[in-house]
N, C-alpha and C. Protein backbone atom coordinates (compact mmCIF):
# COMPACT_ATOMS: atom_id res chain seq x y z
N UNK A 1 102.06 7.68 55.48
CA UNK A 1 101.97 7.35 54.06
C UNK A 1 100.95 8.29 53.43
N UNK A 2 101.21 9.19 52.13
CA UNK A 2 100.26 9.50 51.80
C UNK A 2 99.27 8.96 51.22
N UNK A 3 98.17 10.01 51.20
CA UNK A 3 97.12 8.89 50.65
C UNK A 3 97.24 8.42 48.92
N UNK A 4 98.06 9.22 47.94
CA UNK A 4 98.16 8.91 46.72
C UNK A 4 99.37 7.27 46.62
N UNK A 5 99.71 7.02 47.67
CA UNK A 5 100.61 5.58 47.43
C UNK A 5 100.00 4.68 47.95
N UNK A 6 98.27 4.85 48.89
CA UNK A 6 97.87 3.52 49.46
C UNK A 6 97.29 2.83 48.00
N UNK A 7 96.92 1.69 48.75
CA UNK A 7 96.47 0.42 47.33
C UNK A 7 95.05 -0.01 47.41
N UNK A 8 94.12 1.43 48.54
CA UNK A 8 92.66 1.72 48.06
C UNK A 8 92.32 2.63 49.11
N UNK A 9 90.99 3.00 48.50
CA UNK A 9 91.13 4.17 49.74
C UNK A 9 90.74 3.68 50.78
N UNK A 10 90.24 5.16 51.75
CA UNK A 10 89.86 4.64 52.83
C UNK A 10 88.88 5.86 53.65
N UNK A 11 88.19 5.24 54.41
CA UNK A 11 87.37 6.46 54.80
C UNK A 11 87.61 7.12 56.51
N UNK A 12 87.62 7.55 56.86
CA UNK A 12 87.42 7.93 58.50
C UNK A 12 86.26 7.34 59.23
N UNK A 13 86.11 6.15 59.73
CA UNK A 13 84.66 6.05 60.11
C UNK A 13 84.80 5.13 61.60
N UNK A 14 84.31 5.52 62.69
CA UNK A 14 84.28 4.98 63.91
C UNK A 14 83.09 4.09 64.07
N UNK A 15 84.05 2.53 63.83
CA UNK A 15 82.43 1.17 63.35
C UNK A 15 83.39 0.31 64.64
N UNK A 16 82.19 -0.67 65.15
CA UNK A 16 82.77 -0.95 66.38
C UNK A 16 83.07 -3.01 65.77
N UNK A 17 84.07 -3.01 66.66
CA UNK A 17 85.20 -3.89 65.77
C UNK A 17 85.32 -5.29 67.41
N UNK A 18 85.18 -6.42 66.96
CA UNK A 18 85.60 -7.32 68.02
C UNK A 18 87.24 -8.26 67.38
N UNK A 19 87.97 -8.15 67.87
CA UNK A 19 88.73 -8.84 67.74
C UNK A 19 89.54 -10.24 68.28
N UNK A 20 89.99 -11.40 67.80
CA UNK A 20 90.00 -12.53 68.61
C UNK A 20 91.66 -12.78 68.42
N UNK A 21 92.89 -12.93 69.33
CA UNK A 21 93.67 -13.72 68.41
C UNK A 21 93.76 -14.73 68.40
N UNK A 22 94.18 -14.89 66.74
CA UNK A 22 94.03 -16.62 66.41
C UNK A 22 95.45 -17.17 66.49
N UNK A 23 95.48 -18.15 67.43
CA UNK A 23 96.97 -18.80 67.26
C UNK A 23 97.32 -20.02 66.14
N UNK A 24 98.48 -20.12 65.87
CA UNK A 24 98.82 -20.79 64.90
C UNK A 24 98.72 -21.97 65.45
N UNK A 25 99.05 -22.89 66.40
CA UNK A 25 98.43 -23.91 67.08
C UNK A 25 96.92 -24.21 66.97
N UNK A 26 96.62 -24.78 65.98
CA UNK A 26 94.88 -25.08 65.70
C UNK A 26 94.33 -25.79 66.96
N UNK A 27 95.03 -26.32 68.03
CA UNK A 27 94.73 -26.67 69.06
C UNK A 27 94.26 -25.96 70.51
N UNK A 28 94.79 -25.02 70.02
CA UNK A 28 94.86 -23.85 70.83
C UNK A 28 93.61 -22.64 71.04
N UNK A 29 92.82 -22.45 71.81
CA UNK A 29 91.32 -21.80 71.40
C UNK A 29 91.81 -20.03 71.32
N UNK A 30 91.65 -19.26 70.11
CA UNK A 30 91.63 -17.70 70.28
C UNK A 30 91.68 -17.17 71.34
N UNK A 31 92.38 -16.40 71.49
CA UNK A 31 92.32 -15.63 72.88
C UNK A 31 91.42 -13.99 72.06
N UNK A 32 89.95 -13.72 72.88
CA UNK A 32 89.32 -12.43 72.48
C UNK A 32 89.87 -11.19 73.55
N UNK A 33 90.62 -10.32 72.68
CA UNK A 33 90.91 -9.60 72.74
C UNK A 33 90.12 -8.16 73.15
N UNK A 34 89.01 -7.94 72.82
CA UNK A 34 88.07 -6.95 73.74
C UNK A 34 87.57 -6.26 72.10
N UNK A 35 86.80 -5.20 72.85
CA UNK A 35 86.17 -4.52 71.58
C UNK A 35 86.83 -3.27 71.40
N UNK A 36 86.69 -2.59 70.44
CA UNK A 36 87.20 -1.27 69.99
C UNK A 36 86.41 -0.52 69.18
N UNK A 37 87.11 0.70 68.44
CA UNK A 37 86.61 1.28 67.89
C UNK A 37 87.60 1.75 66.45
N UNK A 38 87.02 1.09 65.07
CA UNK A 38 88.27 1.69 64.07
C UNK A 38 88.52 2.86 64.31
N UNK A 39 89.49 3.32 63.48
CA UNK A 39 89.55 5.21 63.27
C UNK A 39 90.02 5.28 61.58
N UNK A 40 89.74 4.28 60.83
CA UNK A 40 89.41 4.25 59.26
C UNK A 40 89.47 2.98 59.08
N UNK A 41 89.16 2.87 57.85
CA UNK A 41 88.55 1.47 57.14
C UNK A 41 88.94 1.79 55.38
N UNK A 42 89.91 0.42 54.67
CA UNK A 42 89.67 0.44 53.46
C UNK A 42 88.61 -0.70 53.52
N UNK A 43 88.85 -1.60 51.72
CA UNK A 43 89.05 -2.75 51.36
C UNK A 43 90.41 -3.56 51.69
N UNK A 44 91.39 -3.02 52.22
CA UNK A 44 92.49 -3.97 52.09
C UNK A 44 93.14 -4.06 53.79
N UNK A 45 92.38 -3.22 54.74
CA UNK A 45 92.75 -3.41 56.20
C UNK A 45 92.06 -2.24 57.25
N UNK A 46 92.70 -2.21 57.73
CA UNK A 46 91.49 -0.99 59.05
C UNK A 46 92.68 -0.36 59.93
N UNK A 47 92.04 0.84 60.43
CA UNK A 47 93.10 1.13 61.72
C UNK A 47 92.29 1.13 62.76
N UNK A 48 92.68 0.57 64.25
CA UNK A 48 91.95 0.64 65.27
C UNK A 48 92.92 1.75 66.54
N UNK A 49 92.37 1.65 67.33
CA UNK A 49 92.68 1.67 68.81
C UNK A 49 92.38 0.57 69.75
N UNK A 50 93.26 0.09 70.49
CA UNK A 50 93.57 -0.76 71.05
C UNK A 50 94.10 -0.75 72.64
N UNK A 51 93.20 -1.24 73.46
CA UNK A 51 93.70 -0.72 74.99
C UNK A 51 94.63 -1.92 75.24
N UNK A 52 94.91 -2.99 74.04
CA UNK A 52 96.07 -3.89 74.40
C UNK A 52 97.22 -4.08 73.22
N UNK A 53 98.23 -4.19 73.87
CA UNK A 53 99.65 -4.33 72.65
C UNK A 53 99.19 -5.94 71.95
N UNK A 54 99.07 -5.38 70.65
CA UNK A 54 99.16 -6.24 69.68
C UNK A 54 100.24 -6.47 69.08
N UNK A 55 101.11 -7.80 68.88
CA UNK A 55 102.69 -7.77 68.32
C UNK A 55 102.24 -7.55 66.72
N UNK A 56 103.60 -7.42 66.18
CA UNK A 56 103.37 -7.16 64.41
C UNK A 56 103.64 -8.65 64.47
N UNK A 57 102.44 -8.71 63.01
CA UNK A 57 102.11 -10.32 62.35
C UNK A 57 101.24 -11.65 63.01
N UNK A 58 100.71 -10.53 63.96
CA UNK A 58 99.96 -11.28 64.81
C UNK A 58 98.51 -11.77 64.09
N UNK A 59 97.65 -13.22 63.90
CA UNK A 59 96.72 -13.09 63.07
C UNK A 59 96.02 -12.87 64.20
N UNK A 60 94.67 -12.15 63.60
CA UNK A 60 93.62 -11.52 64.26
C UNK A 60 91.95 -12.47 63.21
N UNK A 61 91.05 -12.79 64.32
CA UNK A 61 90.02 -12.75 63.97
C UNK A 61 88.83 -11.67 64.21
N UNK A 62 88.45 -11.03 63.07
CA UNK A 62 88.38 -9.59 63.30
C UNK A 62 86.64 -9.05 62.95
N UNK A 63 85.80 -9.06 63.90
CA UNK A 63 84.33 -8.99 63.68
C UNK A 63 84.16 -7.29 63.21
N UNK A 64 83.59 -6.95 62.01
CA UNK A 64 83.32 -5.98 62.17
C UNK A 64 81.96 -5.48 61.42
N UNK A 65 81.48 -4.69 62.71
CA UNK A 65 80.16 -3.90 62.43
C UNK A 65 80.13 -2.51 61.84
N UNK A 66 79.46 -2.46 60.51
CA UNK A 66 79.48 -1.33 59.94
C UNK A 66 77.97 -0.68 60.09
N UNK A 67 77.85 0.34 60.23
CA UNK A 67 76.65 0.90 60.79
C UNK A 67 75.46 1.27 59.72
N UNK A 68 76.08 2.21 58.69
CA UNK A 68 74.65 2.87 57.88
C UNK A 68 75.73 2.21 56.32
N UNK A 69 75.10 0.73 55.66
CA UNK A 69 73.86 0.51 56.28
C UNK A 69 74.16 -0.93 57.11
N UNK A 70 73.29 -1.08 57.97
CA UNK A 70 74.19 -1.96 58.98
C UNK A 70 74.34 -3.61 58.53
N UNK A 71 75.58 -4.01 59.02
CA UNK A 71 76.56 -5.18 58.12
C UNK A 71 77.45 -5.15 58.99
N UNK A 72 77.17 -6.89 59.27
CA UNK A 72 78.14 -7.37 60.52
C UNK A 72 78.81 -8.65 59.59
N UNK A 73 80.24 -8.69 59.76
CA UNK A 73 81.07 -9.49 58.92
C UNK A 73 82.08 -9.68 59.61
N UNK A 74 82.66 -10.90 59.28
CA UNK A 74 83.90 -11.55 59.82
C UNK A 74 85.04 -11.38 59.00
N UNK A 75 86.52 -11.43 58.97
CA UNK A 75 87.36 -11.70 58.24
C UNK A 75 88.73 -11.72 59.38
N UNK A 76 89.90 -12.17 58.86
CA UNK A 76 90.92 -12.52 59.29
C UNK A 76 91.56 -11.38 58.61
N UNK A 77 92.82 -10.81 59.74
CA UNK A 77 93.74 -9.98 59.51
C UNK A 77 95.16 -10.09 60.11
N UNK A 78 96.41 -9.50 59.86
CA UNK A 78 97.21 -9.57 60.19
C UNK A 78 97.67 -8.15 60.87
N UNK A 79 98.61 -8.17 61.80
CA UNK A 79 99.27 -6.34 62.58
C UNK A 79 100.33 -6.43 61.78
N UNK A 80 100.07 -4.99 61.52
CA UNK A 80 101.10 -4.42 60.34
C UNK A 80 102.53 -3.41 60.55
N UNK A 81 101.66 -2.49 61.64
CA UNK A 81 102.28 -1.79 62.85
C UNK A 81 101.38 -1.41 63.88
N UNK A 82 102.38 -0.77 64.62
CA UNK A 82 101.74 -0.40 66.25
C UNK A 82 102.51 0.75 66.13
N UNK A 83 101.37 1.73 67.30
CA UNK A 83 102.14 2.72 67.76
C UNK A 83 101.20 2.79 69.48
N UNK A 84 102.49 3.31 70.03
CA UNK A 84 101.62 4.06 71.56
C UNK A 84 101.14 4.89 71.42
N UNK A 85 100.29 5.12 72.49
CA UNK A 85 99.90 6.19 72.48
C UNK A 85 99.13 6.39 74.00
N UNK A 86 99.43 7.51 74.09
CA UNK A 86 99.12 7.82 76.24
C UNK A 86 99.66 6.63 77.02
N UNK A 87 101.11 6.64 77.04
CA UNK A 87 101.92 6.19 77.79
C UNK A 87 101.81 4.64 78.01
N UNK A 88 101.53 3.93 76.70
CA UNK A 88 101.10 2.58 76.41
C UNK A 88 100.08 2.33 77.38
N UNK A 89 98.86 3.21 77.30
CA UNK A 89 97.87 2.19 77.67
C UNK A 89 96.54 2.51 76.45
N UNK A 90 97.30 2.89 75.23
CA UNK A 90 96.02 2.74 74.46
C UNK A 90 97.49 2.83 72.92
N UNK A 91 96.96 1.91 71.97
CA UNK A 91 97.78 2.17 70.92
C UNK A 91 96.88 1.90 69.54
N UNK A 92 97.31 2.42 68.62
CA UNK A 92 96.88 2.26 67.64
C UNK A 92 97.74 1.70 66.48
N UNK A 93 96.78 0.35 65.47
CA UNK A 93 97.07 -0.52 65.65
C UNK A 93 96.44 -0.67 63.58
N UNK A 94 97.78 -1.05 63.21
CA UNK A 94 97.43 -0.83 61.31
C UNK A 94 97.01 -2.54 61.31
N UNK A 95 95.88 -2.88 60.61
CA UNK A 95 95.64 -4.34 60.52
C UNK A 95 95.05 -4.74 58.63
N UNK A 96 96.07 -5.50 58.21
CA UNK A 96 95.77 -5.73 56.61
C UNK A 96 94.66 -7.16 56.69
N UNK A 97 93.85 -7.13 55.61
CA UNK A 97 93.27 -8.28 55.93
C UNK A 97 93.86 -9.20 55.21
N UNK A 98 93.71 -10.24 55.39
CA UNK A 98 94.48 -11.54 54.91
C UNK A 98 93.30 -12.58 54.14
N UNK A 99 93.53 -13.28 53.46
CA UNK A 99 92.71 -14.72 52.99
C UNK A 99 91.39 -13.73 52.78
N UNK A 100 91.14 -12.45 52.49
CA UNK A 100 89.56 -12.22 52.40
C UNK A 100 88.77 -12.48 51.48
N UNK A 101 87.82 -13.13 51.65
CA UNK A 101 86.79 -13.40 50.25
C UNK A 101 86.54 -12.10 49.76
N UNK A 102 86.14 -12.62 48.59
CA UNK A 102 86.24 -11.97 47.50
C UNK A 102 84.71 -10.45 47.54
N UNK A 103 83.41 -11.54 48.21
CA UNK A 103 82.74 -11.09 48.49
C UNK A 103 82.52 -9.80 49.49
N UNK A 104 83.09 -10.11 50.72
CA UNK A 104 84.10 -9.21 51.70
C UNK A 104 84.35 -8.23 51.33
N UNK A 105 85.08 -8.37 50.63
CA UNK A 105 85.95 -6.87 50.19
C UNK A 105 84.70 -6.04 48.95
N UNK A 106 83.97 -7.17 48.54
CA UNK A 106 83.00 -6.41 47.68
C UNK A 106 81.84 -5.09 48.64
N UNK A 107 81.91 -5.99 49.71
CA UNK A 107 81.15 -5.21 50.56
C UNK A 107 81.84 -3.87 51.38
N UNK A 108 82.93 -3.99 51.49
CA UNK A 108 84.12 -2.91 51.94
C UNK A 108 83.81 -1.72 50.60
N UNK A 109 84.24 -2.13 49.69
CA UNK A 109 84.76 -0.89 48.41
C UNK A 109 83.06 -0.27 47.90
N UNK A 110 82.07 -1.25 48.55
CA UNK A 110 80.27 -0.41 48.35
C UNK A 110 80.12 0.38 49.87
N UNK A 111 80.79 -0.12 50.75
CA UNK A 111 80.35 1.20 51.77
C UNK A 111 81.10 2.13 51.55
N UNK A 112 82.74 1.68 51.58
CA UNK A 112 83.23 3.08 51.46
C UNK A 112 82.67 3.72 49.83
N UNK A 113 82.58 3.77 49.13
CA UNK A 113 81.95 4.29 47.68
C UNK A 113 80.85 5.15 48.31
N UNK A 114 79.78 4.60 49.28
CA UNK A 114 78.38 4.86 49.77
C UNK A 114 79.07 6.08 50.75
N UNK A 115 79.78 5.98 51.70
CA UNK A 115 80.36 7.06 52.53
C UNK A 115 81.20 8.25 51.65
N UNK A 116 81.67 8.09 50.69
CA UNK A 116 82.45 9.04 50.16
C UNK A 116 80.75 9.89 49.09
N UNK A 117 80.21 8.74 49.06
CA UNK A 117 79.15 9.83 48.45
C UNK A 117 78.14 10.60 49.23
N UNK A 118 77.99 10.26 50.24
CA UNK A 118 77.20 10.49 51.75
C UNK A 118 78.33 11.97 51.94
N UNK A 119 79.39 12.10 52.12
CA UNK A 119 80.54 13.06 52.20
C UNK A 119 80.09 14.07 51.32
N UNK A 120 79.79 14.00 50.41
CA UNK A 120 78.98 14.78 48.94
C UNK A 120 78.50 15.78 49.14
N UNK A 121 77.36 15.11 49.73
CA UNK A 121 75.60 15.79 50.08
C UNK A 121 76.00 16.37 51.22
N UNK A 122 76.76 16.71 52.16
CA UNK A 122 76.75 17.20 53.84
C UNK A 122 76.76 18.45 53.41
C-alpha cells in the first residue's frame, strides 16, 4: 500500500512489543505469545515480526514499549495480515488497534510527530 492511501502515518521504529492472545471465551486465560520487535508504528496499528503464526482477526493484547521518550502502554489489537517469511519460522504480522482510547492514540500521533522531527535534525 502506498504510503499516500494509509489513514496516518507511520514511522520505522524497532520498540519492543509483548503480545498476549485474548480469547473470546472470557473464561478462558490469554495465551502470551512471546516478545518481539515492531518494524513500524502508526496511531491506527503496528507491524511486527513474529516467530509465531498469528491467524487474521485474531484479538491481541498488545504491550508496547516506546523508547525516546520512554512510554510503556497497553492496548488491544486485531491481525490484519500475515506474511512468511524464512520458510515460516518468522512472519510478519499487520496489527490494527481496536477499542483504543482516545488518550492512546494521543500518545502514538506525539511520538511519531517527535520522531519525524528527530528525522529533521540527523
Amino acid at each position: 500500500m502506498s504510503p499516500e492511501k494509509r489513514r496516518a502515518k507511520r514511522i520505522k521504529e524497532e520498540a519492543s512489543v509483548s503480545i498476549t492472545l485474548v480469547s473470546k471465551d472470557a473464561l478462558t486465560p490469554g495465551k502470551k505469545i512471546s516478545y518481539h520487535l515492531t518494524k513500524d508504528i502508526s496511531s491506527v496499528g503496528l507491524k511486527i515480526m513474529a516467530t509465531s503464526f498469528l491467524p487474521i482477526k485474531s484479538l491481541l493484547k498488545i504491550e508496547l514499549a516506546l523508547a525516546k521518550p520512554p512510554k510503556l502502554f497497553s492496548a488491544f489489537g486485531e491481525v490484519r495480515w500475515v506474511k512468511s517469511r524464512y520458510a515460516d519460522e518468522l512472519f510478519e504480522v499487520g496489527i490494527e488497534f481496536v477499542d483504543t482510547p482516545p488518550e492512546i492514540i494521543k500518545i502514538l500521533q506525539e511520538h511519531i510527530a517527535k520522531s519525524e522531527e528527530a528525522l529533521h535534525f540527523e
